[in-house]
N, C-alpha and C. Protein backbone atom coordinates (compact mmCIF):
# COMPACT_ATOMS: atom_id res chain seq x y z
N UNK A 1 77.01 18.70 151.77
CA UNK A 1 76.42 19.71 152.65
C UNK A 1 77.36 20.03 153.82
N UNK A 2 78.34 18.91 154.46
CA UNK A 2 78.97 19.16 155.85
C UNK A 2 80.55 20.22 155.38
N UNK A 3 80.55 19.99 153.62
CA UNK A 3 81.52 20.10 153.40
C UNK A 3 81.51 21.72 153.12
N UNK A 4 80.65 22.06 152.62
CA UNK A 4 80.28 23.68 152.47
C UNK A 4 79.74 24.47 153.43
N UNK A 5 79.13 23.76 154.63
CA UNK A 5 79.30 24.16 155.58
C UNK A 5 80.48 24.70 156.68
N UNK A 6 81.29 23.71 156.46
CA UNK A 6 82.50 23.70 157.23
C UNK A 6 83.18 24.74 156.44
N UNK A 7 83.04 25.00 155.10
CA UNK A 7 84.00 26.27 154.28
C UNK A 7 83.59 27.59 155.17
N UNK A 8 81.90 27.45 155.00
CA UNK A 8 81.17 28.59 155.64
C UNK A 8 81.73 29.08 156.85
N UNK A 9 82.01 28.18 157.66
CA UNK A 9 82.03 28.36 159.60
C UNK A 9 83.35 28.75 159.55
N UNK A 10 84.17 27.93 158.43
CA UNK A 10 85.95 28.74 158.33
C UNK A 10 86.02 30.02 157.93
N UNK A 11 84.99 30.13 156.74
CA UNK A 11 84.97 31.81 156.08
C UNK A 11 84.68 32.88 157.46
N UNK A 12 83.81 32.35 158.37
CA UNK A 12 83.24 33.01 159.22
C UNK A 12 83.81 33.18 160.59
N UNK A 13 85.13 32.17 160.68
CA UNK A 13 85.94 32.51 161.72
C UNK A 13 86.94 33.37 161.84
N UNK A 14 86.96 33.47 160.22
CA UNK A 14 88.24 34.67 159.90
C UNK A 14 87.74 35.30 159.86
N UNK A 15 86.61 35.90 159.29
CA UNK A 15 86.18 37.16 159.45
C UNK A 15 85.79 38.05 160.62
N UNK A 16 85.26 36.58 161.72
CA UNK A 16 85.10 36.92 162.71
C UNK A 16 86.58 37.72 163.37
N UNK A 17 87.65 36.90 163.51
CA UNK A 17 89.12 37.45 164.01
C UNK A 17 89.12 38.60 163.26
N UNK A 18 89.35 38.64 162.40
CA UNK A 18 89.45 40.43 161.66
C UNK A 18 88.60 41.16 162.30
N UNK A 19 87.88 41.28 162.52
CA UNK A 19 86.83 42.58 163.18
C UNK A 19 87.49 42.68 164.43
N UNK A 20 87.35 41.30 165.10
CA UNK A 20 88.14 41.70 166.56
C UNK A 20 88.94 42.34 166.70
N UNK A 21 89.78 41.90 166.04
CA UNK A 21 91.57 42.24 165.97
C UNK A 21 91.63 43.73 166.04
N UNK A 22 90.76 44.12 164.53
CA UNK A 22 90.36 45.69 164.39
C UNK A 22 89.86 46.55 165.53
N UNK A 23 88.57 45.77 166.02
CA UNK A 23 87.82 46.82 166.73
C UNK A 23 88.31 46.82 168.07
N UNK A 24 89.72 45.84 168.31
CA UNK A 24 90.42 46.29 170.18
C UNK A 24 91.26 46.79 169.32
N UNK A 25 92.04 46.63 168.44
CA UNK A 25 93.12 47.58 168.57
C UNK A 25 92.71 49.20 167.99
N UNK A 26 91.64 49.12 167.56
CA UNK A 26 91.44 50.53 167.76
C UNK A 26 90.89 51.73 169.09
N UNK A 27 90.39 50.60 169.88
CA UNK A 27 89.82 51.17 170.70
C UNK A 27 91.07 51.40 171.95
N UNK A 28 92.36 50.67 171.30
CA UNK A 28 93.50 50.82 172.24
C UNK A 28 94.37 52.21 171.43
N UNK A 29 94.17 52.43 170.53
CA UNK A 29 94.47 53.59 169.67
C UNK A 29 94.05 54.81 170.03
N UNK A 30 92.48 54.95 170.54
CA UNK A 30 91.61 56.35 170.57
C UNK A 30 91.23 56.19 171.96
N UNK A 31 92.55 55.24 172.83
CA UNK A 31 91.29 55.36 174.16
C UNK A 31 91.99 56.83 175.09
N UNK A 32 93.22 57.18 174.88
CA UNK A 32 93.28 58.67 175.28
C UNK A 32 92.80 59.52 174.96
N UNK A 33 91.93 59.45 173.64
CA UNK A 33 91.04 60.47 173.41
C UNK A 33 90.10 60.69 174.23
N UNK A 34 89.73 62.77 173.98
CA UNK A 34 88.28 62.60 175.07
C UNK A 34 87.31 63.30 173.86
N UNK A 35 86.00 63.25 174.05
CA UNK A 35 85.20 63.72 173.18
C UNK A 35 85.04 62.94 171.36
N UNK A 36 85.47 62.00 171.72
CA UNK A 36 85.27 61.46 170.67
C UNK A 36 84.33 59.41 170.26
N UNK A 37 82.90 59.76 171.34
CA UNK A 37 82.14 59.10 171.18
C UNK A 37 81.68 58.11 170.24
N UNK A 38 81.45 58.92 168.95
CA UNK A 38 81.19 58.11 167.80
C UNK A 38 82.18 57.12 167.63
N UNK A 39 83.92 57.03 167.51
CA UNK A 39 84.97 56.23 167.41
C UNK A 39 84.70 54.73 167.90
N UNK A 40 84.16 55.63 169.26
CA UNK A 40 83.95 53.87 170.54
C UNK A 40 82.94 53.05 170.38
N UNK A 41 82.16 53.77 169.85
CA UNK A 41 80.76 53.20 169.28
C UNK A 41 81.10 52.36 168.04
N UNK A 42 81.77 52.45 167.41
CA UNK A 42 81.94 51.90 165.97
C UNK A 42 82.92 51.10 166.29
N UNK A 43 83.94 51.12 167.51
CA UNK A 43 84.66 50.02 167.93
C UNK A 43 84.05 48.89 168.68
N UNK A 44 82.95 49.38 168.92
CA UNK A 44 82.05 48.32 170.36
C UNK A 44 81.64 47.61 169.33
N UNK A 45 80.62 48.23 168.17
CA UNK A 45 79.86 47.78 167.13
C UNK A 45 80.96 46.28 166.52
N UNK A 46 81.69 47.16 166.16
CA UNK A 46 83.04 46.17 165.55
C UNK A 46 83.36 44.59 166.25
N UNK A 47 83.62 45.23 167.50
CA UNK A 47 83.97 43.62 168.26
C UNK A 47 82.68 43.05 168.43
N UNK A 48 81.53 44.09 168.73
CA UNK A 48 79.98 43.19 168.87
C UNK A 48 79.89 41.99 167.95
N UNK A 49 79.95 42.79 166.21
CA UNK A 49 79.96 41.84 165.25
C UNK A 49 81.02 40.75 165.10
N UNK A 50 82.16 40.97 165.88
CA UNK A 50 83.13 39.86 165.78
C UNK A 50 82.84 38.59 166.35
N UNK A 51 81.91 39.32 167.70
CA UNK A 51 81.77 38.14 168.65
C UNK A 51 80.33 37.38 168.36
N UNK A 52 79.76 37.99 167.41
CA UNK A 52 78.05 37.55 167.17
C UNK A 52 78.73 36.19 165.59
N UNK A 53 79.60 36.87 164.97
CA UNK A 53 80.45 35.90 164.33
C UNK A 53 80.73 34.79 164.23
N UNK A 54 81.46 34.59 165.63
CA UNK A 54 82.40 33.75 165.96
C UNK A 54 81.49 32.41 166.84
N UNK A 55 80.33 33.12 167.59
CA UNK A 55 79.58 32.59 167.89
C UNK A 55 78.63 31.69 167.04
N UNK A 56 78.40 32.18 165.77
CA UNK A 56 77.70 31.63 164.51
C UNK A 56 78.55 30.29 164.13
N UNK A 57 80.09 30.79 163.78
CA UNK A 57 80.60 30.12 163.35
C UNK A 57 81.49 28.83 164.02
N UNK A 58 80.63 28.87 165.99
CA UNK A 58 80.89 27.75 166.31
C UNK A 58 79.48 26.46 166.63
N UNK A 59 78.60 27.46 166.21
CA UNK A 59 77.45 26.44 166.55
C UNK A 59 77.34 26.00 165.01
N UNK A 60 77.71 26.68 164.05
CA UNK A 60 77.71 26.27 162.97
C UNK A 60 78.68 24.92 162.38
N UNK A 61 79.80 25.16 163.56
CA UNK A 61 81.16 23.36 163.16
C UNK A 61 79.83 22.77 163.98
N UNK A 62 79.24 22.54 165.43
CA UNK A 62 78.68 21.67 165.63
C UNK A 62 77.68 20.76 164.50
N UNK A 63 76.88 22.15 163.60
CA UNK A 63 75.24 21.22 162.92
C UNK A 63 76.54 20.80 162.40
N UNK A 64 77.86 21.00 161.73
CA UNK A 64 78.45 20.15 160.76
C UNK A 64 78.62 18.87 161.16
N UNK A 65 78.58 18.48 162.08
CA UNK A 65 79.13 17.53 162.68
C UNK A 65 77.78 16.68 163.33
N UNK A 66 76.85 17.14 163.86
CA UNK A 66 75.50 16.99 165.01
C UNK A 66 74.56 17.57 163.77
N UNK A 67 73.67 16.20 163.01
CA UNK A 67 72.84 17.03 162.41
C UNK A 67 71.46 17.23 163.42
N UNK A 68 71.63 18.26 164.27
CA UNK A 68 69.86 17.92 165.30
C UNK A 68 69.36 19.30 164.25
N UNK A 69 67.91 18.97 164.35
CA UNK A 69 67.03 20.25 164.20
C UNK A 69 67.73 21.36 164.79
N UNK A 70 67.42 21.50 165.96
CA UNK A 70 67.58 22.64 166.91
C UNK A 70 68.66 22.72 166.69
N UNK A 71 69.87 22.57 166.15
CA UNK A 71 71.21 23.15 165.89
C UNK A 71 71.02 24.16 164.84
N UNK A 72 70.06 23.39 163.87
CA UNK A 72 69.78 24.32 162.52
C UNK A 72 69.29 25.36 162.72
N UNK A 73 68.13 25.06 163.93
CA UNK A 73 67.29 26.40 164.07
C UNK A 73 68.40 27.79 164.32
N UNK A 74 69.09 27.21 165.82
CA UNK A 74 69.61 28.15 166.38
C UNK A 74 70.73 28.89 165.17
N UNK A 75 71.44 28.04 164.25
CA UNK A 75 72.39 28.35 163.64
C UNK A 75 71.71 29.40 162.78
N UNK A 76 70.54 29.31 162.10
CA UNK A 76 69.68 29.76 160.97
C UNK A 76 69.64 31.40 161.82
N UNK A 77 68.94 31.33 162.76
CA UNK A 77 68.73 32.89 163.41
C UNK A 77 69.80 33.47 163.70
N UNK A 78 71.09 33.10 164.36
CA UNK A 78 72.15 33.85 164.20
C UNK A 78 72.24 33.75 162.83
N UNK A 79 72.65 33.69 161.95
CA UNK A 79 72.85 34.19 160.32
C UNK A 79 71.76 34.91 160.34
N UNK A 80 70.48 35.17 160.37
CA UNK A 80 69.73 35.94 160.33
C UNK A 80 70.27 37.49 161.09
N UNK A 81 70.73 37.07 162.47
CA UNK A 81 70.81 38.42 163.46
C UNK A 81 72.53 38.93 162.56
N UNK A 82 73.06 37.75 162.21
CA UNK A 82 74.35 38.45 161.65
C UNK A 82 74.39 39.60 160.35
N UNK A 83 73.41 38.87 159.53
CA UNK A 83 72.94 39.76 158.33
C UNK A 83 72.41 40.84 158.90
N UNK A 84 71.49 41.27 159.63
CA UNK A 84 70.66 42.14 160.43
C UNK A 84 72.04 43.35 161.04
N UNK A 85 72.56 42.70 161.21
CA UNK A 85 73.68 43.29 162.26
C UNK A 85 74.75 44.18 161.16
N UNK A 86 74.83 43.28 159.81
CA UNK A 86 75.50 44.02 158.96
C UNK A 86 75.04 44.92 158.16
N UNK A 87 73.62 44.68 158.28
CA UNK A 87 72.92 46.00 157.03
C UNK A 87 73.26 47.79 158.19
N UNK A 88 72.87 47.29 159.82
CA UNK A 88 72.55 48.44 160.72
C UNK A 88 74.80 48.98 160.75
N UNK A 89 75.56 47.88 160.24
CA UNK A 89 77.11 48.73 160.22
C UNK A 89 77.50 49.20 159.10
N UNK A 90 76.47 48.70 158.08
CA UNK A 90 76.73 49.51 156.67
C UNK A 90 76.15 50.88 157.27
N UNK A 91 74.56 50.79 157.33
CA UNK A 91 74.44 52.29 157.79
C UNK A 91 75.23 53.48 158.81
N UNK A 92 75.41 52.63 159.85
CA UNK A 92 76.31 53.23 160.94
C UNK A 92 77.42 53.92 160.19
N UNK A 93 78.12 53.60 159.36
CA UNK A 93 79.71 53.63 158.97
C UNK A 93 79.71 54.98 157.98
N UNK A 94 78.29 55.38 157.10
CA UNK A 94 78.12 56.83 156.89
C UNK A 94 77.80 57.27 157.99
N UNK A 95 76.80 57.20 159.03
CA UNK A 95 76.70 58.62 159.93
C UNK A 95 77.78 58.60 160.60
N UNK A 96 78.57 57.68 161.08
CA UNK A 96 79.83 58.47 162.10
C UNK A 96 80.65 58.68 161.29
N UNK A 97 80.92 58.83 160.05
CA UNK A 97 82.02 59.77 159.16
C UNK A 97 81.79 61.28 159.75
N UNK A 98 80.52 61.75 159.60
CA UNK A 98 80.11 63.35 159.68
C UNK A 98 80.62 63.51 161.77
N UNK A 99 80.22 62.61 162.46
CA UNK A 99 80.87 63.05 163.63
C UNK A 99 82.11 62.93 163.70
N UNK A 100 82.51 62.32 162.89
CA UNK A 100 84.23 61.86 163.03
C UNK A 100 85.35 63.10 162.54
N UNK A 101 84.27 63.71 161.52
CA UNK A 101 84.62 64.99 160.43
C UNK A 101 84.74 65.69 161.57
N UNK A 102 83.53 66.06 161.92
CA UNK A 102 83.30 67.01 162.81
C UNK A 102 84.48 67.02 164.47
N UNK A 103 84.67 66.22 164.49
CA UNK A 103 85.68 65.67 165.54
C UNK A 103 86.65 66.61 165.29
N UNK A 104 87.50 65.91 163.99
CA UNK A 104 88.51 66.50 163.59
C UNK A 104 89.16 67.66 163.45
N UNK A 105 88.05 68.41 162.61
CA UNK A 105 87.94 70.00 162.18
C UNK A 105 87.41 70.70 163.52
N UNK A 106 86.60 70.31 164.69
CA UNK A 106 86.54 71.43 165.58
C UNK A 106 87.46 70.87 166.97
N UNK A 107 87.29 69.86 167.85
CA UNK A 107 87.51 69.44 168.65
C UNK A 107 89.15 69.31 168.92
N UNK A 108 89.81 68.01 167.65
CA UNK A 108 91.16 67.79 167.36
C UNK A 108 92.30 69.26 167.26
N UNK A 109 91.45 69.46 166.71
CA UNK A 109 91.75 71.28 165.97
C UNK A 109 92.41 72.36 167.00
N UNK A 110 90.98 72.31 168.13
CA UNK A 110 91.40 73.29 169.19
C UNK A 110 92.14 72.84 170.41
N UNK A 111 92.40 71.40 170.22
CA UNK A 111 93.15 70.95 170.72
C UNK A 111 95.02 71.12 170.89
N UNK A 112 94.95 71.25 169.67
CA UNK A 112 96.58 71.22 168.68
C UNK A 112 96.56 72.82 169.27
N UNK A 113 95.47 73.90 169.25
CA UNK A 113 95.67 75.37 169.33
C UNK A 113 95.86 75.79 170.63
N UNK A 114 95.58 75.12 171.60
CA UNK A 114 95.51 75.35 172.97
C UNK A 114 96.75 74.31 173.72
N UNK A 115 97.30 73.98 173.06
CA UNK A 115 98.47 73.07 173.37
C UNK A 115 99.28 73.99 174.38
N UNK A 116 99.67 75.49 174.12
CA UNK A 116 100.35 75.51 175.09
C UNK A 116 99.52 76.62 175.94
N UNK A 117 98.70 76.99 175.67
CA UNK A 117 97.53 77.86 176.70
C UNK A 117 96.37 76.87 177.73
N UNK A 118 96.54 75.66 177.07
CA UNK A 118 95.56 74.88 177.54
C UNK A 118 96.19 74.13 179.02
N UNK A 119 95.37 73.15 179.23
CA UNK A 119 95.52 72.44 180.56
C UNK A 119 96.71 71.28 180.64
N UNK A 120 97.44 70.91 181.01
CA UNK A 120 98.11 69.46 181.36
C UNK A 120 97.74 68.82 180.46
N UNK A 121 96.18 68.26 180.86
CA UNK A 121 96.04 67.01 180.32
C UNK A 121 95.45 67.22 178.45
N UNK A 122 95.08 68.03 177.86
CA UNK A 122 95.33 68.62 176.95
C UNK A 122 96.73 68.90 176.37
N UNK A 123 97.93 69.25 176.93
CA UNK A 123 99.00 68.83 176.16
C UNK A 123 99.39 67.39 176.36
N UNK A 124 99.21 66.59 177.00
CA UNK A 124 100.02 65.41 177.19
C UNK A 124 98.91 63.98 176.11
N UNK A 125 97.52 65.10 176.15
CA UNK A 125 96.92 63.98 175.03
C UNK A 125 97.52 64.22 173.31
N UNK A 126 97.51 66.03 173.11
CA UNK A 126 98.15 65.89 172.12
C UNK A 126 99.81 65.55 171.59
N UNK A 127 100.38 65.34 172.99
CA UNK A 127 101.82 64.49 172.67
C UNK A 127 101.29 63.52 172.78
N UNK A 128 100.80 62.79 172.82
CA UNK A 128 100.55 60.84 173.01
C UNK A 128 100.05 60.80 171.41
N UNK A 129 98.84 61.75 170.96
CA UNK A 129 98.56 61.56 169.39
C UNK A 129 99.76 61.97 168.62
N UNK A 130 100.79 62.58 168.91
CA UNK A 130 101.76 63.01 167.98
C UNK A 130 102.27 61.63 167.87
N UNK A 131 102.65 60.96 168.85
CA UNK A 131 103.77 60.41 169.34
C UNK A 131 102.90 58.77 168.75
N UNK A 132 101.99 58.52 168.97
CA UNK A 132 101.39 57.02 168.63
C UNK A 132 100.93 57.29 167.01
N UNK A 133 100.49 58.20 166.55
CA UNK A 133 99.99 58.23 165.05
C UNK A 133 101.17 58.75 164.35
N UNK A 134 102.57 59.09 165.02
CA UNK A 134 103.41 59.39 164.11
C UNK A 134 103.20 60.55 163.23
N UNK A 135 102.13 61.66 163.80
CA UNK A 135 102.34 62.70 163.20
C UNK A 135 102.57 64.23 163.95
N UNK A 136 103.02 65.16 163.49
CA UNK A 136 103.13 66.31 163.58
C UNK A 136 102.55 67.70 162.90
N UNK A 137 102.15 68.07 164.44
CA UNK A 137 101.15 69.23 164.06
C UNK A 137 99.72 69.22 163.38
N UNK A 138 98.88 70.17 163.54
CA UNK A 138 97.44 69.76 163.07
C UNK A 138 97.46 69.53 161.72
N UNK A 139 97.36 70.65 160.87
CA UNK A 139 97.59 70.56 159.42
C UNK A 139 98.67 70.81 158.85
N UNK A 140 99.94 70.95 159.58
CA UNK A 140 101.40 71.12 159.05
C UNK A 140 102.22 71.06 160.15
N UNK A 141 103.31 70.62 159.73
CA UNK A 141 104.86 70.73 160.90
C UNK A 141 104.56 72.25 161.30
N UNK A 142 104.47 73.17 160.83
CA UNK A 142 104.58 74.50 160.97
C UNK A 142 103.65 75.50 161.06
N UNK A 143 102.44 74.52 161.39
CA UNK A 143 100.78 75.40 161.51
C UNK A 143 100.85 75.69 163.46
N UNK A 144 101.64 74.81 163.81
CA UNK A 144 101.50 74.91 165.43
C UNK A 144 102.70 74.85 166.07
N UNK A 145 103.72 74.88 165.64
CA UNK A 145 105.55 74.69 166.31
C UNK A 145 106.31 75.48 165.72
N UNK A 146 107.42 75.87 166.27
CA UNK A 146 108.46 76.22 165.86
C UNK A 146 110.01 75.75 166.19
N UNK A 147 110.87 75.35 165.44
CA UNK A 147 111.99 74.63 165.95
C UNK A 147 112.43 75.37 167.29
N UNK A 148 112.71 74.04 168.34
CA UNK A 148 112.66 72.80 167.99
C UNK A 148 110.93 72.66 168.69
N UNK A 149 110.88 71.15 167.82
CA UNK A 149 109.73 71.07 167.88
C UNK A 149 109.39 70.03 169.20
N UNK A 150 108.30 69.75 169.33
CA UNK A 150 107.92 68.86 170.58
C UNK A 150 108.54 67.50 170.35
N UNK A 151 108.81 66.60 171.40
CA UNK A 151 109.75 65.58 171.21
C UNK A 151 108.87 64.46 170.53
N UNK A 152 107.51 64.63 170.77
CA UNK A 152 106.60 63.58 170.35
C UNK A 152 106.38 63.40 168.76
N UNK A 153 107.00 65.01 168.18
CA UNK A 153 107.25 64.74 166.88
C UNK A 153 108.16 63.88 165.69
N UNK A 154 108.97 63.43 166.73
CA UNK A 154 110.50 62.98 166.48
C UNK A 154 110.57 61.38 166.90
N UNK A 155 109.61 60.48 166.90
CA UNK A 155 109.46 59.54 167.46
C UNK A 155 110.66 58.73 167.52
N UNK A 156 111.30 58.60 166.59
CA UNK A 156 112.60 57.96 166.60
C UNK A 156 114.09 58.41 166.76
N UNK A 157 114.12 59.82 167.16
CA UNK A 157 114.74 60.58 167.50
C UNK A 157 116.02 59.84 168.58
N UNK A 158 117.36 60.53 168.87
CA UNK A 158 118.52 59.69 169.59
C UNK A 158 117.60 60.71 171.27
N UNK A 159 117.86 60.50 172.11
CA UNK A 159 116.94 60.71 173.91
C UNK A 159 117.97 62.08 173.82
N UNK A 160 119.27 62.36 173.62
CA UNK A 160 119.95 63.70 173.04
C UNK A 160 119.99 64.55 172.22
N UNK A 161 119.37 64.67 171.47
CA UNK A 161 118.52 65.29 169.66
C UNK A 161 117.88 65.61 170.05
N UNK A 162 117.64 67.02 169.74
CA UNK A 162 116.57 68.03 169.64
C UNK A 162 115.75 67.27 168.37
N UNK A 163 114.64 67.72 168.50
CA UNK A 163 113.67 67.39 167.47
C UNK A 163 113.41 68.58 166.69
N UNK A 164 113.80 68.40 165.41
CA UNK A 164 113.80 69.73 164.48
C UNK A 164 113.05 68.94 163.25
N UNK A 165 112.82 69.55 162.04
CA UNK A 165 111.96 69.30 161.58
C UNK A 165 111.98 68.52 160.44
N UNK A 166 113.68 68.34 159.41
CA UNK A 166 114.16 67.28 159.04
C UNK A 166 113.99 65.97 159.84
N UNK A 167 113.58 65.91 161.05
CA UNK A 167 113.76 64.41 161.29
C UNK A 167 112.27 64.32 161.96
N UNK A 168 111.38 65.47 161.73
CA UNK A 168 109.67 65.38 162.30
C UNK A 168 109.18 64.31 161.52
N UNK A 169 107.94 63.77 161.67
CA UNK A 169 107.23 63.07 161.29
C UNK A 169 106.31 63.83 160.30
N UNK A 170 106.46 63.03 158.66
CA UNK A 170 106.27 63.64 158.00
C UNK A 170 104.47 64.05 157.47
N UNK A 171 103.81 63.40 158.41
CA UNK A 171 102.13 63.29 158.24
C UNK A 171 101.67 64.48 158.68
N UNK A 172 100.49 64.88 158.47
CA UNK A 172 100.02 66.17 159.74
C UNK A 172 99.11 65.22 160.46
N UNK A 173 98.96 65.53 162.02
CA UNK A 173 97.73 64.72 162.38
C UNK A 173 96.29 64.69 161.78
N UNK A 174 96.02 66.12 161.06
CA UNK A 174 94.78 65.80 160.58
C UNK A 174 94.35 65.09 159.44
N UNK A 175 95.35 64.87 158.89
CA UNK A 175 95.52 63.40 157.63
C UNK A 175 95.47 62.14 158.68
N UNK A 176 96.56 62.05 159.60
CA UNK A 176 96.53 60.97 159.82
C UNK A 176 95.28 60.74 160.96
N UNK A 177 94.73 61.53 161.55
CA UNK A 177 93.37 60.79 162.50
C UNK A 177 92.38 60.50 161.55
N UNK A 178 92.29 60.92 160.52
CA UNK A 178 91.12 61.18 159.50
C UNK A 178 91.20 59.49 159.08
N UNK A 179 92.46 59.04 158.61
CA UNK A 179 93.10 57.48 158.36
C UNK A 179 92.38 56.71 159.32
N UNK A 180 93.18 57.13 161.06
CA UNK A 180 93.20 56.21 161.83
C UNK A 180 91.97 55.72 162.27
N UNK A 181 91.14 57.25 162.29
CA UNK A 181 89.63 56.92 162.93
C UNK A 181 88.61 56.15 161.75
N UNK A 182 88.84 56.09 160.66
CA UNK A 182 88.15 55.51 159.67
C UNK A 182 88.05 54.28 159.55
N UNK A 183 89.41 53.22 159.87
CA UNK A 183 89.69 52.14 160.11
C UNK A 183 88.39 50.93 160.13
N UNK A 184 88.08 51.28 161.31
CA UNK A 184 86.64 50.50 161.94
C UNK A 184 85.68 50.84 160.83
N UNK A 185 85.41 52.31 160.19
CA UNK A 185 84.54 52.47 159.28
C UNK A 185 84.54 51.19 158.14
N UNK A 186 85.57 50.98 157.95
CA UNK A 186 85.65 50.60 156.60
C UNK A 186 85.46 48.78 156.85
N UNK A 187 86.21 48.23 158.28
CA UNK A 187 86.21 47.13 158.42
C UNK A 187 84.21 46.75 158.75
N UNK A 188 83.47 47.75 158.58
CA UNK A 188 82.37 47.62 158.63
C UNK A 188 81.58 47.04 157.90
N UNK A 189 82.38 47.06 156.23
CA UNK A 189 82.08 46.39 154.98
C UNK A 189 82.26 45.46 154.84
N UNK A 190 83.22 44.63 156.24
CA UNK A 190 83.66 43.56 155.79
C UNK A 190 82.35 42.51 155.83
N UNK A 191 81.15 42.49 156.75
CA UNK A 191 80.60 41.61 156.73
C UNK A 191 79.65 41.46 155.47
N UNK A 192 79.89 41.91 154.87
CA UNK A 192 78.99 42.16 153.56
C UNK A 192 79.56 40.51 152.65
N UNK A 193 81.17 40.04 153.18
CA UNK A 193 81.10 39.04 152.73
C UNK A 193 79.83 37.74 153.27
N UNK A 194 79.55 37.96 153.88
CA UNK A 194 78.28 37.29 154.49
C UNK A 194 77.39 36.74 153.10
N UNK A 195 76.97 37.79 152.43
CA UNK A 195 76.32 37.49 151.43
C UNK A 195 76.62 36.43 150.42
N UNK A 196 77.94 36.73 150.07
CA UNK A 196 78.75 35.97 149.43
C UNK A 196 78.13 33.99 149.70
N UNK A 197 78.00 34.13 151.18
CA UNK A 197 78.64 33.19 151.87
C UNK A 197 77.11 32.26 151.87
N UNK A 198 75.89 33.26 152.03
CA UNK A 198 74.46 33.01 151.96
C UNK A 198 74.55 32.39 150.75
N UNK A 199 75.30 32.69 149.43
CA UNK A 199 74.87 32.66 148.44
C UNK A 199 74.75 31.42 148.21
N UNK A 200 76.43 30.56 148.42
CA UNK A 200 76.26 29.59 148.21
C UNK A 200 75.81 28.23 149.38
N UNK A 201 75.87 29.07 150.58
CA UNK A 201 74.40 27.88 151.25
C UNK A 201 73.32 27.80 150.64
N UNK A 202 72.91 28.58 149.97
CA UNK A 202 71.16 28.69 149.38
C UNK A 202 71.54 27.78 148.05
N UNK A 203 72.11 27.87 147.18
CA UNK A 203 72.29 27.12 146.18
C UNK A 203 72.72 25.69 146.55
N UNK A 204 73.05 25.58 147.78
CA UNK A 204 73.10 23.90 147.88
C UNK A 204 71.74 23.71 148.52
């Protein structure tokens, strides 16, 4: 029993670190973004579950070790709130696709279009997304620039090089936010190993 336990609380510390890992470094990814709510939400969600995790999976080394009742209890209801927690990020992880869509195609969009009619801080967010996601232009090198192109396109460019379009970054941003912002979506599935993990506590 201490021994499949202890697999459990290991299975559950890594999983726990993965979500974390995921849900700050994404939220260090999209935090120059503005208008894009749903992202932060599914990053909060993310580290929430990392830390509801990690928490499981340290009261859980104690019953291994301390068989008291009340270790069991407490351990038993977090696995309860953890399962609970993963059915509400399975659901979560379809509805913020459609805001995330929606992000993309209107918000991201008129962003890239107003680049040089727009405000300061509107161009300097869409050079920081060129420049950190490694891509150029909304839906093409050539839907929004013309040589030479913005320097944020050219990330690896010599500080004397014009940025032209042989050496642009070959993604469009709207492929690559569509990637980046999904991330957290998907690490949402991860707790589904949980079940896995129920399975074989219940069979011992």
């Amino acid at each position: 029993m201490k021994f499949v336990l202890l697999v459990i609380n290991v299975a559950l510390t890594i999983l726990a670190s993965v979500l974390l890992t995921i849900g700050v470094l994404h939220l260090c990814r999209i935090s120059h973004l503005t208008g894009l709510t749903e992202a932060f939400d599914v990053g909060y969600i993310v580290i929430g579950t990392g830390c509801l995790l990690l928490l499981t999976a340290s009261v859980g080394g104690l019953v291994s070790f301390n068989n008291k009742k009340f270790l069991f209890v407490i351990y038993g209801i977090l696995l309860i709130f953890a399962h609970i927690l993963q059915m509400i990020m399975s659901i979560l992880s379809f509805l913020e696709v459609v805001g995330m869509n929606e992000f993309i195609n209107n918000e991201l969009a008129s962003k890239f279009k107003n680049y040089h009619n727009g405000s300061s801080s509107n161009k300097d967010e869409v050079e920081r997304i060129q420049f950190d996601w490694l891509c150029c232009g909304f839906s093409n090198v050539t839907s929004n620039w013309k040589d030479p192109l913005p320097n944020s396109c050219c990330p690896y460019k010599r500080t004397n090089e014009k940025c032209v379009r042989n050496k642009a970054s070959r993604e469009d941003c709207k492929s690559a936010s569509s990637r980046i912002l999904q991330i957290p979506l998907k690490a949402c599935v991860l707790p589904r190993a949980l079940e896995f993990l129920y399975g074989i506590k219940f069979q011992e």
